[in-house]
PDB file of N, CA and C in Angstrom:
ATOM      1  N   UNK A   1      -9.260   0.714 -24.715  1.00  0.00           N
ATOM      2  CA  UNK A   1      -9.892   1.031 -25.964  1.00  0.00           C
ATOM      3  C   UNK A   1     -10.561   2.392 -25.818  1.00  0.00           C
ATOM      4  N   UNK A   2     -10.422   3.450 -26.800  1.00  0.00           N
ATOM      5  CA  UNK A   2     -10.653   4.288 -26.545  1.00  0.00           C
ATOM      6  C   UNK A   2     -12.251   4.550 -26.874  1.00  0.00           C
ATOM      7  N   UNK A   3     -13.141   5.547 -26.303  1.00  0.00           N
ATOM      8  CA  UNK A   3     -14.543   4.865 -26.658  1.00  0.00           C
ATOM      9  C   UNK A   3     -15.080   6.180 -27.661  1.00  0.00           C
ATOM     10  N   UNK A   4     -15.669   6.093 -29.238  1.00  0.00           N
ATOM     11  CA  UNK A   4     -15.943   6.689 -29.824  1.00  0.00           C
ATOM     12  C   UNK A   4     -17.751   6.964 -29.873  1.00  0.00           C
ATOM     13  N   UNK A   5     -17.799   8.057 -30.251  1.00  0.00           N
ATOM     14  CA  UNK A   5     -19.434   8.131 -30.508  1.00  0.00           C
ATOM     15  C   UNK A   5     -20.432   6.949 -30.852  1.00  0.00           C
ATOM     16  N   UNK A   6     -19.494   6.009 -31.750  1.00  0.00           N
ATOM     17  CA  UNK A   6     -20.684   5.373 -32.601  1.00  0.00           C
ATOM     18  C   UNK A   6     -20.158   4.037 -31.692  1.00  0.00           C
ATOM     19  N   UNK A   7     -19.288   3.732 -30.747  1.00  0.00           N
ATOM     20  CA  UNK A   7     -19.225   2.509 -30.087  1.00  0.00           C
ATOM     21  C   UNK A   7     -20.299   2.688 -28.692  1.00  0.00           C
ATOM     22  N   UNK A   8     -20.505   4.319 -28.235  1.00  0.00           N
ATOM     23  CA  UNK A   8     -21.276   3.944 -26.989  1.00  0.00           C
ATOM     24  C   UNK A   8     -22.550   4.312 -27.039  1.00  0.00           C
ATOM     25  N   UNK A   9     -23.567   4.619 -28.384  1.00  0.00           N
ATOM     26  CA  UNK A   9     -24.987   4.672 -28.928  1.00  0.00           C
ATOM     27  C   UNK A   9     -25.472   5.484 -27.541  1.00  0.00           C
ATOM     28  N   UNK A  10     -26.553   5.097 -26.864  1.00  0.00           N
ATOM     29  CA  UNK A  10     -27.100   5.780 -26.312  1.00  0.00           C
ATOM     30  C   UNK A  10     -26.951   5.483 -24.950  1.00  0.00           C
ATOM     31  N   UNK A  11     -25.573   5.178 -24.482  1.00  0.00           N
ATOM     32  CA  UNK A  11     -25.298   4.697 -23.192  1.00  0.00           C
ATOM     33  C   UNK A  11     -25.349   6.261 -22.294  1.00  0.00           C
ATOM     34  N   UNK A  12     -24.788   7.051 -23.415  1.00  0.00           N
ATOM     35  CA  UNK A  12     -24.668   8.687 -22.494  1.00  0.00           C
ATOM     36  C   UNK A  12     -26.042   9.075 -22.172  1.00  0.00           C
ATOM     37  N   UNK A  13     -27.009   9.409 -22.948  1.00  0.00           N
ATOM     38  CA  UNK A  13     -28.060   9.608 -22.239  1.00  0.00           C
ATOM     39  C   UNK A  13     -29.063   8.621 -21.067  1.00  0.00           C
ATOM     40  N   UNK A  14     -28.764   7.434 -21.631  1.00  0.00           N
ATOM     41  CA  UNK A  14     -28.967   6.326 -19.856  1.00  0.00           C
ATOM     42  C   UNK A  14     -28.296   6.866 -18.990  1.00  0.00           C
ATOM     43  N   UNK A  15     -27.162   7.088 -18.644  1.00  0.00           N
ATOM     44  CA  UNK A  15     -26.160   8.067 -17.700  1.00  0.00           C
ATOM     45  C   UNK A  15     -27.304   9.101 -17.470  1.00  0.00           C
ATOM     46  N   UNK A  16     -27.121  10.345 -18.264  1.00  0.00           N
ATOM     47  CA  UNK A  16     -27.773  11.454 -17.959  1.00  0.00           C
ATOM     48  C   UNK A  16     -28.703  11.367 -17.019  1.00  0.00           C
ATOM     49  N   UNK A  17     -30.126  10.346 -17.628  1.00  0.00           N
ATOM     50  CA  UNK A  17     -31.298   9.929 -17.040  1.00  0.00           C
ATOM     51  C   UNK A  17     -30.889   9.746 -15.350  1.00  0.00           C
ATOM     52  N   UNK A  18     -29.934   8.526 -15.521  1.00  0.00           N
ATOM     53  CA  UNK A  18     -30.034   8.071 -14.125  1.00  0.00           C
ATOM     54  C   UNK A  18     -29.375   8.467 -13.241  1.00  0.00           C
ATOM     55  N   UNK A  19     -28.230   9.753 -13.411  1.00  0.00           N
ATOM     56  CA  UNK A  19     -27.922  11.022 -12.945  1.00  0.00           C
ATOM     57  C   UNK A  19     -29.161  11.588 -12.866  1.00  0.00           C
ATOM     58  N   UNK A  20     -29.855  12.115 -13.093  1.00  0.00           N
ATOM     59  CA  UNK A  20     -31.141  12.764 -12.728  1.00  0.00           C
ATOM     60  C   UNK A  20     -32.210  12.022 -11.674  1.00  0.00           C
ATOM     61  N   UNK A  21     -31.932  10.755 -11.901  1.00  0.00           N
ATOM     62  CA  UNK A  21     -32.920   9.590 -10.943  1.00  0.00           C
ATOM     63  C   UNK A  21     -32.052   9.739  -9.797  1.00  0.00           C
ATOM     64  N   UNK A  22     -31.063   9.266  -9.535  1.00  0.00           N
ATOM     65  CA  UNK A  22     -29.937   9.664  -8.646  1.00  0.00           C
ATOM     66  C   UNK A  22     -30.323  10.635  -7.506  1.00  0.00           C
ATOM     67  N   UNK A  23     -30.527  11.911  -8.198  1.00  0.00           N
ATOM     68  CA  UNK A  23     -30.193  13.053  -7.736  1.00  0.00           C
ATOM     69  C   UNK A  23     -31.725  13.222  -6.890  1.00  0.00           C
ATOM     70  N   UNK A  24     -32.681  12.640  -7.516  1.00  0.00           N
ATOM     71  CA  UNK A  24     -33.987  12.666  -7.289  1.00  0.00           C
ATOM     72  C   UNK A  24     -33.917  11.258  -5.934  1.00  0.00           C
ATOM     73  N   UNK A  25     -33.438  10.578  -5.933  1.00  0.00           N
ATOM     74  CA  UNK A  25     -33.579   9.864  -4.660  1.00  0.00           C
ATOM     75  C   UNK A  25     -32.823   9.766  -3.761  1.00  0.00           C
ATOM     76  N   UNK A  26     -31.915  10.881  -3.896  1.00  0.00           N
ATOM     77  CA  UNK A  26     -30.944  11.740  -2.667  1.00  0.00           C
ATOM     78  C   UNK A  26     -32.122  12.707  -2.145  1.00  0.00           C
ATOM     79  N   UNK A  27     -33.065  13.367  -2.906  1.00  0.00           N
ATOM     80  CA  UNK A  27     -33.810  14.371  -2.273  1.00  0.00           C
ATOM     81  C   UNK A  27     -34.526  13.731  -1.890  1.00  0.00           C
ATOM     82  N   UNK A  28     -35.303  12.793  -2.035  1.00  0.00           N
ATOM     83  CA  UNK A  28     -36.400  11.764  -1.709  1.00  0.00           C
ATOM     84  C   UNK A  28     -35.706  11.529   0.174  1.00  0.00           C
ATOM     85  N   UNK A  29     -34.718  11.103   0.119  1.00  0.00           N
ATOM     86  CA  UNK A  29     -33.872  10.207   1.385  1.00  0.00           C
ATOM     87  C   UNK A  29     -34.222  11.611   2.464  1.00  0.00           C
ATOM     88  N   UNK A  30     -33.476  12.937   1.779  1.00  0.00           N
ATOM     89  CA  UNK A  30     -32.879  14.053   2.595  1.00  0.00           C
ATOM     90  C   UNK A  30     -34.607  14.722   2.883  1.00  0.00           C
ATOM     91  N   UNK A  31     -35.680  14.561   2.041  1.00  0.00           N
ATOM     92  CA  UNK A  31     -36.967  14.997   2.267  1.00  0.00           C
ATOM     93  C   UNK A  31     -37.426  14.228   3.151  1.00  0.00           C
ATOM     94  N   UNK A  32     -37.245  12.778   3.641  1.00  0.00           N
ATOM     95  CA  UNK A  32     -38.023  11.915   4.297  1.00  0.00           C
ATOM     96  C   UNK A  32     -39.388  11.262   4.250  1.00  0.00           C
ATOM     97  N   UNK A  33     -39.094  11.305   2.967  1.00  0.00           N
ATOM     98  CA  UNK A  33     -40.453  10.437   1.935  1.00  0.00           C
ATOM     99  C   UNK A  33     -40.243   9.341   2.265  1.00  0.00           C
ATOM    100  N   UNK A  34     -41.450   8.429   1.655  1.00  0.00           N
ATOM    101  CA  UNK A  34     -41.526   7.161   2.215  1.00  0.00           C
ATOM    102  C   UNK A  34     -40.048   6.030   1.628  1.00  0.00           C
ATOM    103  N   UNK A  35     -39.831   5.087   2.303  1.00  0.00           N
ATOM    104  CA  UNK A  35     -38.627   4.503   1.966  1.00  0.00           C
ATOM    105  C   UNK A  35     -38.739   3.261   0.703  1.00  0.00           C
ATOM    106  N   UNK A  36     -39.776   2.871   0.494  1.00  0.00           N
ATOM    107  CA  UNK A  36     -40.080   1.922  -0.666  1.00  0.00           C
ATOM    108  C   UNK A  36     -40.092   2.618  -1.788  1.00  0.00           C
ATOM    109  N   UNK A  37     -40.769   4.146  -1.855  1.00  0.00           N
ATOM    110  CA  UNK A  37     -40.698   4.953  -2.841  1.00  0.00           C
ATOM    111  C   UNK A  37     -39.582   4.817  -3.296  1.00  0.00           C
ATOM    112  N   UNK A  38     -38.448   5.546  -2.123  1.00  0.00           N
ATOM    113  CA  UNK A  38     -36.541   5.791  -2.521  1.00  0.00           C
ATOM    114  C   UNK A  38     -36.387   4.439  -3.165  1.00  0.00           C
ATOM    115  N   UNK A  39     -36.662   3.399  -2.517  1.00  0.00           N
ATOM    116  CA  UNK A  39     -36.248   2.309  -3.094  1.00  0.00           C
ATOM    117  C   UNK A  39     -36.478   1.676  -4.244  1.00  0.00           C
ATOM    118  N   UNK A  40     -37.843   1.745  -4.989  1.00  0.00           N
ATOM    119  CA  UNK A  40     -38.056   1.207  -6.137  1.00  0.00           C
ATOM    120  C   UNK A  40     -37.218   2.734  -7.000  1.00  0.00           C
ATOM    121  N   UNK A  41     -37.244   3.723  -6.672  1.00  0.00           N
ATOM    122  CA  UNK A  41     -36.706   4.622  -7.365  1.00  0.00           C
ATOM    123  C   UNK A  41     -34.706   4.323  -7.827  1.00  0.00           C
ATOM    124  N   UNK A  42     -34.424   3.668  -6.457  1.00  0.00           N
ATOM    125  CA  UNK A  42     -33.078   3.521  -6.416  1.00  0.00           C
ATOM    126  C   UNK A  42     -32.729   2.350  -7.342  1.00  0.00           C
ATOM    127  N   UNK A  43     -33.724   1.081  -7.654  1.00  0.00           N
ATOM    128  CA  UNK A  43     -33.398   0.071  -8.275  1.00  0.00           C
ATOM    129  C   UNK A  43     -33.071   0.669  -9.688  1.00  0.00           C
ATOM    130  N   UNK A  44     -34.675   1.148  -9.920  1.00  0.00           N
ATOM    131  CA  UNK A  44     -34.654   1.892 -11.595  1.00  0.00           C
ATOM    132  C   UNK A  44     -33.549   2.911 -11.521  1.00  0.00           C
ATOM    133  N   UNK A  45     -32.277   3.211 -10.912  1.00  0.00           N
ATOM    134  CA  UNK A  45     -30.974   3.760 -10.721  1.00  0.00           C
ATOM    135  C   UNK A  45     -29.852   2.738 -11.599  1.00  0.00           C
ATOM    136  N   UNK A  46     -30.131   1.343 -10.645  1.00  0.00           N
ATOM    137  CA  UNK A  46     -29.386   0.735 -10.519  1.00  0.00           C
ATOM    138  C   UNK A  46     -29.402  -0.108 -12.200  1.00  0.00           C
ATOM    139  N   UNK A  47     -30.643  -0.138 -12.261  1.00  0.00           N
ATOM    140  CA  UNK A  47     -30.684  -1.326 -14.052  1.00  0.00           C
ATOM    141  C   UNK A  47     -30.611  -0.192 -15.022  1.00  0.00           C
ATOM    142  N   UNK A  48     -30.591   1.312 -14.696  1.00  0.00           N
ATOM    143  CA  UNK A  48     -29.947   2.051 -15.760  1.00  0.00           C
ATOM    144  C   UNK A  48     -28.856   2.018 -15.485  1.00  0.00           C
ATOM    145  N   UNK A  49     -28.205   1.977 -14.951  1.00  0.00           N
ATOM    146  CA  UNK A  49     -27.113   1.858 -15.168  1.00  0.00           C
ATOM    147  C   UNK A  49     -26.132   0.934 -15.630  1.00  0.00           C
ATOM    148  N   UNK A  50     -26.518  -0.410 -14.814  1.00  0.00           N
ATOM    149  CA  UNK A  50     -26.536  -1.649 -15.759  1.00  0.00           C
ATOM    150  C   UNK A  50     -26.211  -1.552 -17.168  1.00  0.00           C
ATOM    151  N   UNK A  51     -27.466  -1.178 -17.652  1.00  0.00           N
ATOM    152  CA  UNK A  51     -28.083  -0.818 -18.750  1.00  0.00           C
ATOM    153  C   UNK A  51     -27.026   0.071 -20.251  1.00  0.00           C
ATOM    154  N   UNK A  52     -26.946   1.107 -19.143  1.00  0.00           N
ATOM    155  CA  UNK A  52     -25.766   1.694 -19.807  1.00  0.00           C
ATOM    156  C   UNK A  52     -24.220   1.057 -20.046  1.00  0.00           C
ATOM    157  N   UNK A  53     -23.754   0.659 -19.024  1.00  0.00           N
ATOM    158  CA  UNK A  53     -22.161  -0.570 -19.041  1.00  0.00           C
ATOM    159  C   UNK A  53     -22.921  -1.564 -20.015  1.00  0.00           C
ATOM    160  N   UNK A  54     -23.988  -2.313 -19.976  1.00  0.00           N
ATOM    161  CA  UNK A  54     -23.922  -3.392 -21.090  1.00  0.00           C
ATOM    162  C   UNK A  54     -24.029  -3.201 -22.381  1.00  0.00           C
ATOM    163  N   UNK A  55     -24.377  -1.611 -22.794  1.00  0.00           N
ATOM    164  CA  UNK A  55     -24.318  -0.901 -24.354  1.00  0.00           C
ATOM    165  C   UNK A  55     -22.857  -0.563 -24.226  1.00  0.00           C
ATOM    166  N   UNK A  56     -22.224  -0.454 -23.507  1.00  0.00           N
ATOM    167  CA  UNK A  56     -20.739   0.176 -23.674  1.00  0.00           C
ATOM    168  C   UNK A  56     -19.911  -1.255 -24.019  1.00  0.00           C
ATOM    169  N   UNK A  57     -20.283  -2.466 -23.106  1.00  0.00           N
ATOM    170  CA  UNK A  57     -19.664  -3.470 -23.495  1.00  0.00           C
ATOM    171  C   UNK A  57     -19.865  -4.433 -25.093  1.00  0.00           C
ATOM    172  N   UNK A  58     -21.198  -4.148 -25.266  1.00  0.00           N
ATOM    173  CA  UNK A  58     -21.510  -4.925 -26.610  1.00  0.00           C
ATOM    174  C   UNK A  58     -21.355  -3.554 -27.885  1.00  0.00           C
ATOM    175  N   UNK A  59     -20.899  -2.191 -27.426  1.00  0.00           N
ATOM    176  CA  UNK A  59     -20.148  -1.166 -28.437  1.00  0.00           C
ATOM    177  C   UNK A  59     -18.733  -1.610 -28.270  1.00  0.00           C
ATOM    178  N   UNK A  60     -18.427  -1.932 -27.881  1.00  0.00           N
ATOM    179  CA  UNK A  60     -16.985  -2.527 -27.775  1.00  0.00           C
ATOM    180  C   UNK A  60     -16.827  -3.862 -28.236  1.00  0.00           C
ATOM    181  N   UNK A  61     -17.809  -4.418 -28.200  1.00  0.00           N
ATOM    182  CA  UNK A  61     -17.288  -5.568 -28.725  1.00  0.00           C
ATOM    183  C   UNK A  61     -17.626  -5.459 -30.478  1.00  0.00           C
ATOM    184  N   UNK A  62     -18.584  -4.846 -31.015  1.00  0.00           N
ATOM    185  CA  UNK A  62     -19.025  -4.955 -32.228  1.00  0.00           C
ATOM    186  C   UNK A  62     -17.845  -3.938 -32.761  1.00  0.00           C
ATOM    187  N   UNK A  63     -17.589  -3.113 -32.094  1.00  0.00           N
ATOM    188  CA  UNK A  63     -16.168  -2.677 -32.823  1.00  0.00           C
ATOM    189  C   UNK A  63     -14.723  -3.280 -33.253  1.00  0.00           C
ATOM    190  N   UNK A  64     -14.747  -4.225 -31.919  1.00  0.00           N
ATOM    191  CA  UNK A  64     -13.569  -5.526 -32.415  1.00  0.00           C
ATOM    192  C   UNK A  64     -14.015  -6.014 -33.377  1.00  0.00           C
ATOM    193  N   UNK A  65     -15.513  -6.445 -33.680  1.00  0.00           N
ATOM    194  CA  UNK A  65     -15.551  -7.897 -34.676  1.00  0.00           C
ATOM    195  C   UNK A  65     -15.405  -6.859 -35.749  1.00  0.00           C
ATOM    196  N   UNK A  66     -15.690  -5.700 -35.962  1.00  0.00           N
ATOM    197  CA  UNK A  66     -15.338  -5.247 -37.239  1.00  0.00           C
ATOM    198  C   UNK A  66     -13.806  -5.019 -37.939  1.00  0.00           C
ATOM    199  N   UNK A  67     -13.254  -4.452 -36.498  1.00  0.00           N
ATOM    200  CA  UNK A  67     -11.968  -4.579 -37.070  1.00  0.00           C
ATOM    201  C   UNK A  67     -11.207  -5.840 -36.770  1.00  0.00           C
ATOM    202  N   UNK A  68     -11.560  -6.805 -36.610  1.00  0.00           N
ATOM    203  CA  UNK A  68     -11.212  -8.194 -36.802  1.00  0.00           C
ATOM    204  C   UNK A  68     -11.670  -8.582 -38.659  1.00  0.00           C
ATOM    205  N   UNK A  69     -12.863  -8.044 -38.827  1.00  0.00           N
ATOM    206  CA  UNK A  69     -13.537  -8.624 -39.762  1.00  0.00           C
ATOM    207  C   UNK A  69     -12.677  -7.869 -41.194  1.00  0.00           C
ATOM    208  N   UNK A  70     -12.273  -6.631 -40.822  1.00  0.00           N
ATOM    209  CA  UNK A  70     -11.489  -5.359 -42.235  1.00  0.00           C
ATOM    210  C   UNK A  70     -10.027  -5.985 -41.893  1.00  0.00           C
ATOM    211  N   UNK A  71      -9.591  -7.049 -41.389  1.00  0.00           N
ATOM    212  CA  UNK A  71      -8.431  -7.942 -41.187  1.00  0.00           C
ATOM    213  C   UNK A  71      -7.343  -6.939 -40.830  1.00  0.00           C
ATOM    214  N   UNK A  72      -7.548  -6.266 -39.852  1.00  0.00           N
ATOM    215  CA  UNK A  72      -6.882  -5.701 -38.506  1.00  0.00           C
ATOM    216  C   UNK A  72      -7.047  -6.045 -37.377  1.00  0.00           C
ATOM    217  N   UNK A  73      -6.199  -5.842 -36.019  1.00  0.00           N
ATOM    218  CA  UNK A  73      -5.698  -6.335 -34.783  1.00  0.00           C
ATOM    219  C   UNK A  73      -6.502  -5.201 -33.913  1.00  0.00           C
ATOM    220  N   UNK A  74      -8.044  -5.741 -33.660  1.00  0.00           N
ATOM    221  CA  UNK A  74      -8.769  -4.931 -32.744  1.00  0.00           C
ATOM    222  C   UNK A  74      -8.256  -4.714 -31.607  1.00  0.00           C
ATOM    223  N   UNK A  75      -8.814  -3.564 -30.352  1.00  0.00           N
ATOM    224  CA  UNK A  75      -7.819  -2.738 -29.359  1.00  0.00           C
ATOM    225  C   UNK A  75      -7.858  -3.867 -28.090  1.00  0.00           C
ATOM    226  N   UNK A  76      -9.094  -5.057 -28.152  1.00  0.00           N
ATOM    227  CA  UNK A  76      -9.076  -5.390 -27.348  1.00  0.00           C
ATOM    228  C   UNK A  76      -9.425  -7.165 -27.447  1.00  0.00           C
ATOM    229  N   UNK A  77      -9.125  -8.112 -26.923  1.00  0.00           N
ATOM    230  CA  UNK A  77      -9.471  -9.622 -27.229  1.00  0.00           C
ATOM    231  C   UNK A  77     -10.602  -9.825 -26.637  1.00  0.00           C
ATOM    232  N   UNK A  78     -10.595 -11.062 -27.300  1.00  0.00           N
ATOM    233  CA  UNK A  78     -12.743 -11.583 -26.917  1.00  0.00           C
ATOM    234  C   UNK A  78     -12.139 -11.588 -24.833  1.00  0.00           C
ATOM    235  N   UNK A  79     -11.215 -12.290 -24.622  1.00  0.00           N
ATOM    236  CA  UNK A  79     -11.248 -12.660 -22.961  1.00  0.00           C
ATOM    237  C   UNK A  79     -11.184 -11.384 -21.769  1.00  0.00           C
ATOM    238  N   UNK A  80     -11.021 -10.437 -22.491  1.00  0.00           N
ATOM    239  CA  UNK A  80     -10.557  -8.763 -22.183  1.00  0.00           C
ATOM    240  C   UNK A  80     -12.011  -8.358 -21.978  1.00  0.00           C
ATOM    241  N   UNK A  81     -13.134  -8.197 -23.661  1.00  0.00           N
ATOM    242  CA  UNK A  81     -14.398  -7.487 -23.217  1.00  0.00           C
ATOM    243  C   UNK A  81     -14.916  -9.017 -22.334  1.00  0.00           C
ATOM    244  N   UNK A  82     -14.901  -9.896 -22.522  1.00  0.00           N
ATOM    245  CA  UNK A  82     -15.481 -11.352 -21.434  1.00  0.00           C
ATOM    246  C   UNK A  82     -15.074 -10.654 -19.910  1.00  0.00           C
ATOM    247  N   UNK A  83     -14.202 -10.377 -19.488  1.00  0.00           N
ATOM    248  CA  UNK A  83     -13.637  -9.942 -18.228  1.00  0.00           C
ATOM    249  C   UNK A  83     -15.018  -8.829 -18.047  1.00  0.00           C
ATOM    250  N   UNK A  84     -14.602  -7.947 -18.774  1.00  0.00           N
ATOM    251  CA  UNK A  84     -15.651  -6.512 -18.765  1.00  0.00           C
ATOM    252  C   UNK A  84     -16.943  -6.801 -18.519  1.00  0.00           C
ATOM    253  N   UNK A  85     -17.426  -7.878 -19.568  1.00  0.00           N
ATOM    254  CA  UNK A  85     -18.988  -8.076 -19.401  1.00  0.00           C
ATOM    255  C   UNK A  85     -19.222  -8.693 -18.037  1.00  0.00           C
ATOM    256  N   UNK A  86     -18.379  -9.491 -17.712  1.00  0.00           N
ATOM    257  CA  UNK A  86     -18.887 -10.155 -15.988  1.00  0.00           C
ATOM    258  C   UNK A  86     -18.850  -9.403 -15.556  1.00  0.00           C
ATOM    259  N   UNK A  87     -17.564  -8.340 -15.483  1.00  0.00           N
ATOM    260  CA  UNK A  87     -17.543  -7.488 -14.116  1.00  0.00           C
ATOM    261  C   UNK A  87     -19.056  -6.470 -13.800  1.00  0.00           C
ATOM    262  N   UNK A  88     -20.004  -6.331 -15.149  1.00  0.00           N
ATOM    263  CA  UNK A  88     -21.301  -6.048 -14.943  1.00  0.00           C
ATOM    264  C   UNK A  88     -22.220  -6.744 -13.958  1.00  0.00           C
ATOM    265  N   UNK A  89     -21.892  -7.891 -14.626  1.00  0.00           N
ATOM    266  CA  UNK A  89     -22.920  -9.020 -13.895  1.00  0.00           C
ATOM    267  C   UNK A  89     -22.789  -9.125 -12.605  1.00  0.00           C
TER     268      UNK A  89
END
């Protein structure tokens, strides 16, 4: 499914952010700051990102039910984004 502006809302700037968090607890590691720091820093990495795949998966899915709903053959089936959403989890 191809992914349009209005299916992935504000998943790109969660990206951005946690590209920037990222990048910030590579310098943290390579500076030799304390390691709980890197680490609570690395989690808040990890649930943005999360974060971001589970707006991409429920933009994908509200795009099927619509074009399910304008009685067209959406790009993808409920067991397809179901696959997608676990593979988050």
């Amino acid at each position: 499914m191809e992914m349009k502006p209005e299916m992935v809302g504000d998943a790109v700037v969660r990206l951005r952010r946690a590209q920037g968090q990222l990048a910030g607890v590579i310098n943290m590691i390579e500076a030799g700051e304390d390691c709980r720091a890197a680490l609570t820093q690395l989690a808040a990495v990890s649930r943005a990102l999360d974060r971001a795949g589970y707006r991409l998966v429920a933009g994908g899915m509200r795009h099927c039910q619509t074009v399910r709903a304008q009685g067209g053959e959406p790009p993808m089936t409920d067991a397809e984004l179901e696959k997608l959403f676990l593979s988050l989890a």
